[in-house]
C-alpha atoms as a PDB file:
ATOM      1  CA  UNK A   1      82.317  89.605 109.867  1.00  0.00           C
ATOM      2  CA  UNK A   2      82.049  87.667 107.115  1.00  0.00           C
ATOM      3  CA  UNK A   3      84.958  85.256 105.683  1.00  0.00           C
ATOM      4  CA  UNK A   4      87.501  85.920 103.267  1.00  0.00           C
ATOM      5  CA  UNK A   5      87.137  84.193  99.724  1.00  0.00           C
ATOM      6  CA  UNK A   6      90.468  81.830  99.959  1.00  0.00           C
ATOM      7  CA  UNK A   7      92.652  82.784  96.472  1.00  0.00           C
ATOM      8  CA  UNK A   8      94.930  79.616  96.824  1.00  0.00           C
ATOM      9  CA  UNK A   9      95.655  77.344  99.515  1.00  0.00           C
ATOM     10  CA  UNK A  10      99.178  77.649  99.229  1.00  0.00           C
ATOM     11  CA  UNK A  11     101.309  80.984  99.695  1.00  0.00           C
ATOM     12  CA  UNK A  12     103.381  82.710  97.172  1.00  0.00           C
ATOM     13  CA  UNK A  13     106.597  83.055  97.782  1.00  0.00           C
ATOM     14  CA  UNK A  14     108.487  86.462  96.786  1.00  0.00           C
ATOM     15  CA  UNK A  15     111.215  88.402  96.721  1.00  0.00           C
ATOM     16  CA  UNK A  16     109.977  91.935  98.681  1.00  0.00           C
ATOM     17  CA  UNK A  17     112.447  95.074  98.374  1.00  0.00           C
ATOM     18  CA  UNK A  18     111.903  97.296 101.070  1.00  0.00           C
ATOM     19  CA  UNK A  19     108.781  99.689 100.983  1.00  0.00           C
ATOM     20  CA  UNK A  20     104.821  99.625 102.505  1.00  0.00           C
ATOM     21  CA  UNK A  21     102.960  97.143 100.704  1.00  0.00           C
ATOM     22  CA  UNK A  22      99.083  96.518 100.683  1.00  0.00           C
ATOM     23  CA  UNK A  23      98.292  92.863 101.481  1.00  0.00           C
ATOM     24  CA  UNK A  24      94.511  91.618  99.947  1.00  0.00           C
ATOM     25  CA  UNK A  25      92.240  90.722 103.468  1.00  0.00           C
ATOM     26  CA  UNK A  26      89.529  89.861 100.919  1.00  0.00           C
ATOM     27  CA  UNK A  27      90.560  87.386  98.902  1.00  0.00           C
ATOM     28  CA  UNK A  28      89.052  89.211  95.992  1.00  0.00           C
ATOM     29  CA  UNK A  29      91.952  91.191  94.657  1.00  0.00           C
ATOM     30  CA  UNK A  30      92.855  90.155  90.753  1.00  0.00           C
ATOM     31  CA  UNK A  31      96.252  91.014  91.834  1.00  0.00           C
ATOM     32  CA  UNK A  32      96.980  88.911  94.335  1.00  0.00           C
ATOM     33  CA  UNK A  33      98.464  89.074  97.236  1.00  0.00           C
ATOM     34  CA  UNK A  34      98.255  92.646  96.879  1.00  0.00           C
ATOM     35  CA  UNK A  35      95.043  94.605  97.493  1.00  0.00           C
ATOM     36  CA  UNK A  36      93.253  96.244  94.020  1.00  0.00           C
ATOM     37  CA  UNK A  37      90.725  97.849  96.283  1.00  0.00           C
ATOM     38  CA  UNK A  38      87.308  95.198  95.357  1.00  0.00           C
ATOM     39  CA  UNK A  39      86.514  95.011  99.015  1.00  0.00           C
ATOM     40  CA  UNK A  40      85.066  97.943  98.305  1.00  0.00           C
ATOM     41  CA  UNK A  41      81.465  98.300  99.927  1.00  0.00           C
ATOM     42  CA  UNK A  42      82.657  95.356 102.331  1.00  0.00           C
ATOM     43  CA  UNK A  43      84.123  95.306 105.801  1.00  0.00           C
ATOM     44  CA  UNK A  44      87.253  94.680 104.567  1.00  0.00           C
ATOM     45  CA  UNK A  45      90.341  96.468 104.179  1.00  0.00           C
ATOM     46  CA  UNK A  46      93.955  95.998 103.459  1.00  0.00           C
ATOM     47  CA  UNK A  47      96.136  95.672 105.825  1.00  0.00           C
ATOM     48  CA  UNK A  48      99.747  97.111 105.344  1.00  0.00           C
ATOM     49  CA  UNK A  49     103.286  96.462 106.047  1.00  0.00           C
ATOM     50  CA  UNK A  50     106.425  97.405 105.820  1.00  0.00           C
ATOM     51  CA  UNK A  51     109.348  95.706 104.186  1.00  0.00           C
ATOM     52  CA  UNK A  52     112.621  97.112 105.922  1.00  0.00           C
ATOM     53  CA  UNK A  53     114.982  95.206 103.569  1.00  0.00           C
ATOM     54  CA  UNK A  54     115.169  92.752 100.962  1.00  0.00           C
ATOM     55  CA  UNK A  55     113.666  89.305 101.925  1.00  0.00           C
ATOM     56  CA  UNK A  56     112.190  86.485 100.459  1.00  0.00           C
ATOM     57  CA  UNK A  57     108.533  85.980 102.028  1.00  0.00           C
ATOM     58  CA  UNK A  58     106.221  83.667 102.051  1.00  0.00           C
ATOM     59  CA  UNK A  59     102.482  85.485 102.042  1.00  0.00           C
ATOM     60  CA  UNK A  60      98.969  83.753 102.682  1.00  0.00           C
ATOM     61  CA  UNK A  61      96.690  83.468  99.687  1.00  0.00           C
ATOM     62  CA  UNK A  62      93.859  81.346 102.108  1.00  0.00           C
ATOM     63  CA  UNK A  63      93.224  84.493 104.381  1.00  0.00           C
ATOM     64  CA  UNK A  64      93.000  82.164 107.266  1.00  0.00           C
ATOM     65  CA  UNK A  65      96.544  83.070 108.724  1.00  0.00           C
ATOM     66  CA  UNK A  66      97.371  83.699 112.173  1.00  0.00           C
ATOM     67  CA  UNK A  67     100.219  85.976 111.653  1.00  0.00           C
ATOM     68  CA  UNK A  68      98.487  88.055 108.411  1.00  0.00           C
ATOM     69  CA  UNK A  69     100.166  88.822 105.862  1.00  0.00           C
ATOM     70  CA  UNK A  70     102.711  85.823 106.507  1.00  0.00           C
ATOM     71  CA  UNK A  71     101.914  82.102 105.620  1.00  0.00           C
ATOM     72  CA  UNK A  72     101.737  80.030 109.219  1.00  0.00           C
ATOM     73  CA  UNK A  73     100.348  76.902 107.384  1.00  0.00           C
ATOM     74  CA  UNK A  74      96.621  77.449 108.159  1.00  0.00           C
ATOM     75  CA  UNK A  75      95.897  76.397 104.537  1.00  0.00           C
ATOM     76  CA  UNK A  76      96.744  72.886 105.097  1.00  0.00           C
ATOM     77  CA  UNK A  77      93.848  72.658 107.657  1.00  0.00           C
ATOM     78  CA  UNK A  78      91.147  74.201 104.876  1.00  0.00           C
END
């Protein structure tokens, strides 16, 4: 597999209200965190998850997290 292209290497931090959301495994996405779908014709895909009330979260923008979609810190080590 290749690697993802890192968008930041820090997280974003947002406010979620509770739904599924899409969360970019790429790195490609214009809209990120989110997935826009240009992994297209790669192996990857999003990966989803569900917010069961409102939270602020912290979400990886390296792609190198261990506990995807959440920020662990792996950025610092890129």
């Amino acid at each position: 597999m290749s690697a993802p292209k890192i968008a930041d290497k820090k997280p974003v931090v947002l406010e979620l209200e509770p739904k599924t959301y899409y969360w970019c495994t790429c790195g490609e996405s214009a809209n990120q965190p989110y997935c826009n779908g240009a992994h297209k014709g790669t192996e990857f895909t999003p990966l989803a998850f569900e917010v069961t009330e409102t939270k602020t979260v912290a979400l990886c923008l390296c792609k190198h997290t261990g506990n995807a979609p959440f920020c662990d810190g792996a950025h610092a080590k890129l």
